[in-house]
Protein backbone atom coordinates (compact mmCIF):
# COMPACT_ATOMS: atom_id res chain seq x y z
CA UNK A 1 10.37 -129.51 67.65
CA UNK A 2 11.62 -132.70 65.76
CA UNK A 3 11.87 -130.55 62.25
CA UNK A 4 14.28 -127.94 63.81
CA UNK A 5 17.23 -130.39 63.59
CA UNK A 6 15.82 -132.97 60.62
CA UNK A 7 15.43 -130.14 58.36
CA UNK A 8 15.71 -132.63 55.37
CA UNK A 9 12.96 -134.70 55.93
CA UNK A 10 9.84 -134.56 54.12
CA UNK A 11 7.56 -133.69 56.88
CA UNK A 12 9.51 -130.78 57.57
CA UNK A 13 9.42 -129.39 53.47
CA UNK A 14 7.26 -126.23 52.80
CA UNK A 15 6.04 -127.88 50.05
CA UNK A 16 4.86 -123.87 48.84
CA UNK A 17 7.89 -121.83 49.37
CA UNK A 18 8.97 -125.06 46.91
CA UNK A 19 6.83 -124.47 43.96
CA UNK A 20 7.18 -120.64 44.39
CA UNK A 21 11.07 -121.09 44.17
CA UNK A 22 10.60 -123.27 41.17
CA UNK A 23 8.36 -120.63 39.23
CA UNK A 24 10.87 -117.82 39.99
CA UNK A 25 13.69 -119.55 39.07
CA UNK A 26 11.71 -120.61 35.21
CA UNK A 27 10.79 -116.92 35.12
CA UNK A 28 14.70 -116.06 35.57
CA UNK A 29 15.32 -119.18 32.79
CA UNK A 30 12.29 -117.36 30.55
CA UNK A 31 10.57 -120.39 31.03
CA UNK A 32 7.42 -118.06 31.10
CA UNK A 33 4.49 -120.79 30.90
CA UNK A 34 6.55 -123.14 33.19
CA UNK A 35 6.32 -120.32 35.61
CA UNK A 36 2.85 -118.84 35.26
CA UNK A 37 1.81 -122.49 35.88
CA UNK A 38 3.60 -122.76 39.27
CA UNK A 39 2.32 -119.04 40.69
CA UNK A 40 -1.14 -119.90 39.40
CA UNK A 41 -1.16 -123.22 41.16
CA UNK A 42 -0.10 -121.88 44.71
CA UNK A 43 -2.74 -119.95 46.04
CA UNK A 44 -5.25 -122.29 44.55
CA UNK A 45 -3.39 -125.31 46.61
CA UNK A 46 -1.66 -123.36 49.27
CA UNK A 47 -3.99 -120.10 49.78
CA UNK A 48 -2.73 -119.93 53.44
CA UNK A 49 0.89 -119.81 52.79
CA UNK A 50 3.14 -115.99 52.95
CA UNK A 51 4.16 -117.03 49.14
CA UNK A 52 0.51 -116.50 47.88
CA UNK A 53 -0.06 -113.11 47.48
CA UNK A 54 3.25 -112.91 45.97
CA UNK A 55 1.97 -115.63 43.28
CA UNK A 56 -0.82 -113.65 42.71
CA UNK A 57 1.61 -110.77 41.66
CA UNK A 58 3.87 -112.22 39.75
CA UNK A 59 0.67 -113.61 37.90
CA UNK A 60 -0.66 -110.60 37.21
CA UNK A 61 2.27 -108.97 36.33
CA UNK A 62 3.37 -111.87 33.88
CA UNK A 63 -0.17 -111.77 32.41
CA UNK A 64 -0.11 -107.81 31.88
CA UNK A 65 3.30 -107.05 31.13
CA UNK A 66 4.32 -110.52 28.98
CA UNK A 67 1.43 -111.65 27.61
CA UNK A 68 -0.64 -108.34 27.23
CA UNK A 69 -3.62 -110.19 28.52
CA UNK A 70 -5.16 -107.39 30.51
CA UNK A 71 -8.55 -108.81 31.41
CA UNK A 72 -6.38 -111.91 33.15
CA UNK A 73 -4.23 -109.43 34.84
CA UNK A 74 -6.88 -107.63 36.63
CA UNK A 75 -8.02 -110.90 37.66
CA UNK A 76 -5.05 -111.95 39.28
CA UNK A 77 -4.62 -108.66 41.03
CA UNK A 78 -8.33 -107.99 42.28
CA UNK A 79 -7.83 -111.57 43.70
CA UNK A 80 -5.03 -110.24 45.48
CA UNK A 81 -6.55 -107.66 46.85
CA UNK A 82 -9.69 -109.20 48.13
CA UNK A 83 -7.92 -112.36 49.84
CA UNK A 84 -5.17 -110.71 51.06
CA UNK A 85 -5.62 -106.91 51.65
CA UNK A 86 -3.19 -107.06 54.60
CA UNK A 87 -0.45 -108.24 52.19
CA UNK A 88 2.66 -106.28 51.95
CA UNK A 89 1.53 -107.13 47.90
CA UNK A 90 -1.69 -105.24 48.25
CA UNK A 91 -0.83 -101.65 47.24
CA UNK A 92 1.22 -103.03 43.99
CA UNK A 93 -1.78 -104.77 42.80
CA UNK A 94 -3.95 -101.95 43.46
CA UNK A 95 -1.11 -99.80 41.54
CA UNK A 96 -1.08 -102.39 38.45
CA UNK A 97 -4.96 -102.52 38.16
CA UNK A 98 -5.27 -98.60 38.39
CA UNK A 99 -2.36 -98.71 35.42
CA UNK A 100 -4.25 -101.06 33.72
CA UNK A 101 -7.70 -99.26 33.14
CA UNK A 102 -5.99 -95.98 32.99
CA UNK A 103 -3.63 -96.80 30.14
CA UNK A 104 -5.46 -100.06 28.53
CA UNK A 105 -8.60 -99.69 28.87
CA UNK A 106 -8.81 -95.75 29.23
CA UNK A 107 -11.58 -96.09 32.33
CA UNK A 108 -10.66 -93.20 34.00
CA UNK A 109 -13.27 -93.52 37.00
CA UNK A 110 -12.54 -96.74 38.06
CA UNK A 111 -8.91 -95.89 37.82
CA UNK A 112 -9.51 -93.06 40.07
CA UNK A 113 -11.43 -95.51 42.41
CA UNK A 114 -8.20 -98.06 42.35
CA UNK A 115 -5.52 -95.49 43.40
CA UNK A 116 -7.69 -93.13 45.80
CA UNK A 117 -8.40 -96.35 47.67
CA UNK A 118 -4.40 -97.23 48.01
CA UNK A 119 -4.09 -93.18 49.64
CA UNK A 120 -7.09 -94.05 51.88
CA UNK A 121 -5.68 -97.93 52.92
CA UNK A 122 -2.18 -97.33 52.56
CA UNK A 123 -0.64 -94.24 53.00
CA UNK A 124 2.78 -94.58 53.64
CA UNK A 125 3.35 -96.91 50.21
CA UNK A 126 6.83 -96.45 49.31
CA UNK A 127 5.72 -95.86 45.53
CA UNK A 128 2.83 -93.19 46.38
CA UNK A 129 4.63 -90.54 43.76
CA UNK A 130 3.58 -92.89 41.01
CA UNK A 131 0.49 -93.00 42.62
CA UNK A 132 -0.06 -89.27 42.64
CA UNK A 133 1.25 -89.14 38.79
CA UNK A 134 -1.22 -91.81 37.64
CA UNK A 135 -4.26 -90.07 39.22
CA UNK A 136 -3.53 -87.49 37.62
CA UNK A 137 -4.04 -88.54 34.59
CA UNK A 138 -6.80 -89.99 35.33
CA UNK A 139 -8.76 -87.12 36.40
CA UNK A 140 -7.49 -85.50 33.41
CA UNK A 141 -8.58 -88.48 31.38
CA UNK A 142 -11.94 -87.59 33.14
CA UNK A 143 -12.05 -84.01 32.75
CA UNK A 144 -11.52 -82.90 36.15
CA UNK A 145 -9.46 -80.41 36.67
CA UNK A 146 -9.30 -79.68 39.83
CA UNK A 147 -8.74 -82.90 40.67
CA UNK A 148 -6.15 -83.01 38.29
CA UNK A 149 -4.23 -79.99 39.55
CA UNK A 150 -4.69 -81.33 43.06
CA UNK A 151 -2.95 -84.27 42.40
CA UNK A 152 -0.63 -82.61 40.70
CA UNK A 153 0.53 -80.23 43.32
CA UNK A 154 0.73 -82.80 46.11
CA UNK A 155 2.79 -84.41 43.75
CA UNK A 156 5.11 -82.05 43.45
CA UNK A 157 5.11 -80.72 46.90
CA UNK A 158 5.59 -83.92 48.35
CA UNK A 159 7.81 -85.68 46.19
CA UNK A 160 10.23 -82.95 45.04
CA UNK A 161 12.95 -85.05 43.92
CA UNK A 162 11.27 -87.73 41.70
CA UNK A 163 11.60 -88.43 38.27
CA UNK A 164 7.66 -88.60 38.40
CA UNK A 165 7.44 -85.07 40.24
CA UNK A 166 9.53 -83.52 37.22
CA UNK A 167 6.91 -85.44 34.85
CA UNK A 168 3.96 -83.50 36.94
CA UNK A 169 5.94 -80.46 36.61
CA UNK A 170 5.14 -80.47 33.05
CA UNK A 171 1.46 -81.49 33.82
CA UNK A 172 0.77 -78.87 36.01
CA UNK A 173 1.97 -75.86 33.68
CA UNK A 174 0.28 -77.62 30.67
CA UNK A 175 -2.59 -78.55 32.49
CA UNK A 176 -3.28 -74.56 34.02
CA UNK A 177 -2.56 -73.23 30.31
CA UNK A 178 -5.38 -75.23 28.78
CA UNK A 179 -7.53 -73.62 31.56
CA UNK A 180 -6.68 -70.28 30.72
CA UNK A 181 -5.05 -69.04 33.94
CA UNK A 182 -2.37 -67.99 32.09
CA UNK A 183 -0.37 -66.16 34.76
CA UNK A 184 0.03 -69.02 36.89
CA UNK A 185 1.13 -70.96 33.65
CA UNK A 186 3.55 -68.52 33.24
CA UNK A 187 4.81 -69.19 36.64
CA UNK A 188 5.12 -72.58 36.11
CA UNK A 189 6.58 -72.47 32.72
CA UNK A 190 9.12 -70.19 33.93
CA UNK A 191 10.33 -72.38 37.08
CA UNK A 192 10.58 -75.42 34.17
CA UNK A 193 13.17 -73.18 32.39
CA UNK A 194 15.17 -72.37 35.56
CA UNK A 195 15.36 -76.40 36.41
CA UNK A 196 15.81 -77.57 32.33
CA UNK A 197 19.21 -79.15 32.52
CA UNK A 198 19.17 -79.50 28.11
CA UNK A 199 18.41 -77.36 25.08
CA UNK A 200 15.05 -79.23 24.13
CA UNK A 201 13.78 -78.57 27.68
CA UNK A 202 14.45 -74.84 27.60
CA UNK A 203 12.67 -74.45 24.36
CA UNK A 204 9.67 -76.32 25.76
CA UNK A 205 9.66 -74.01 28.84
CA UNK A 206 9.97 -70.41 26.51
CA UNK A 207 7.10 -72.38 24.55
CA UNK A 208 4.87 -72.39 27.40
CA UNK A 209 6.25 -69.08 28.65
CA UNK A 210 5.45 -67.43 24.80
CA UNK A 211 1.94 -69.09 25.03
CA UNK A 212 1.10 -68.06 28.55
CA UNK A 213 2.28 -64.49 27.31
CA UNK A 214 0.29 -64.86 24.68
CA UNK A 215 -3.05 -65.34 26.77
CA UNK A 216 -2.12 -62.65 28.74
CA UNK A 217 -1.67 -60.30 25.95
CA UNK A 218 1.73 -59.47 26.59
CA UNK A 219 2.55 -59.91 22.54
CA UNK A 220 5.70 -58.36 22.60
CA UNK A 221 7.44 -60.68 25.55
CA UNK A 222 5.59 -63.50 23.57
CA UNK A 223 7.26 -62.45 20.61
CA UNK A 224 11.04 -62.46 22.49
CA UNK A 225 10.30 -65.83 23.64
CA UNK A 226 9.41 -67.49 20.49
CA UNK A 227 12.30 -66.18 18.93
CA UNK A 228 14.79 -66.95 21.18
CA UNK A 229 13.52 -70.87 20.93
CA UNK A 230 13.75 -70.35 16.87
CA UNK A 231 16.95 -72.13 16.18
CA UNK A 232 16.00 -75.25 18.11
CA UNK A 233 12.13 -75.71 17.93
CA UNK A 234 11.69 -79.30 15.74
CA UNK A 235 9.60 -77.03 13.11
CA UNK A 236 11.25 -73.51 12.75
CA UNK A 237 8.72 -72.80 9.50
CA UNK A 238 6.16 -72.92 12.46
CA UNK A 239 8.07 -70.61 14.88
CA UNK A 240 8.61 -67.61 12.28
CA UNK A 241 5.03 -67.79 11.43
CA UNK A 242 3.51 -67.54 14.59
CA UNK A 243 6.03 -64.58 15.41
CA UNK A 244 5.24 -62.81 11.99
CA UNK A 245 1.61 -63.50 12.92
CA UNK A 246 1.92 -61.74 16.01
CA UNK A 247 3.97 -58.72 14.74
CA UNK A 248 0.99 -58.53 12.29
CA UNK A 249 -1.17 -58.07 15.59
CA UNK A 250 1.13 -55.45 17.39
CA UNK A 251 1.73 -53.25 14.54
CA UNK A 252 -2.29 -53.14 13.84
CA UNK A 253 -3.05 -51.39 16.96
């Protein structure tokens, strides 16, 4: 009861929140090995105080995103996550490390593992569209297409209004072309071109649209499409020779 009113003295310090103020305010300054020192000493010398799992973060994340030090950054965020799985921190680290052996070190399993187990253990995590995106590239990473387009659709039905949802969009018609159900990529393609807000993004949805056509053997709709993207494909050469090409086709039967 004595620290509520002598706030000042020693005794009544959180000698933690302290060093953890001290490391964010070097990380503001780009004092960057000033601060990894203070967030790596806290949960080694404070491991029961609230700032420690958010040391463990900002370690990680310094570690990963500064000094490209992957294997560290794991470290840092699989401690996280085994001392502190309650932690309000929990789900990010389980986010970075899933990011991590996706993109770095292109282990598509265990990055699977990482970000099924933060839909199984946290479900309402405000950041569960990213989630969603990264698995999916992770079972396509993996070959698993079902998985993929799983993902995929959840993504997008859940999460209609993310940037990341738009992103799947793209996934999902790509991913059901290179399976060869070529109606349902035409589908897709086609509600891509009703949403493209720019020039580049229409092409790219009569692209998909003249290849899904394509599979389906509707050559002549195929043929409308590529030329109507002619004048703003990046490589036009490439455009007039695939419709020539498939004029070549029509006219021989």
């Amino acid at each position: 009861m004595l620290c509520l009113g002598l706030l000042t003295l020693p005794s009544c310090t959180d000698p933690a929140r302290e060093r953890f103020e001290a490391a964010e305010k070097a990380l503001l300054e780009q004092k960057m090995e000033t601060a990894l020192s203070g967030y790596r000493s806290i949960p080694k010398e404070f491991p029961q105080s609230r700032y420690a799992p958010t040391a463990l973060l900002r370690q990680g994340e310094l570690f990963g995103a500064y000094y490209r030090n992957y294997p560290a950054a794991l470290e840092a965020y699989e401690s996280l996550v085994f001392n502190y799985p309650r932690a309000a921190e929990a789900p990010q680290a389980m986010l970075h490390q899933g990011g991590i052996r996706l993109l770095h070190f292109l282990d598509y399993a265990a990055a699977a593992e990482d970000l099924e187990a933060i839909r199984r253990r946290h479900p309402r995590f405000a950041r569960m569209d990213e989630v969603l995106l990264l698995l999916a590239k992770a079972y396509a990473g993996a070959s698993d297409p079902a998985r993929e387009f799983a993902a995929l659709s959840e993504l997008v039905e859940k999460f209609p209004e993310s940037s990341r949802a738009s992103e799947g969009r793209w996934m999902l018609a790509y991913a059901l072309l290179s399976q060869g159900k070529f109606m349902e990529a035409d589908r897709e393609f086609r509600k891509l071109y009703y949403l493209a807000a720019d020039r580049k993004a229409i092409a790219r949805a009569r692209w998909g649209m003249a290849q899904a056509l394509e599979g389906l053997g509707q050559l002549s709709a195929a043929v409308e499409q590529y030329e109507a993207i002619r004048n703003d494909w990046d490589d036009p050469a490439y455009v007039a020779e695939k419709i020539a090409r498939l004029k070549r086709r029509m006219s021989a039967k």
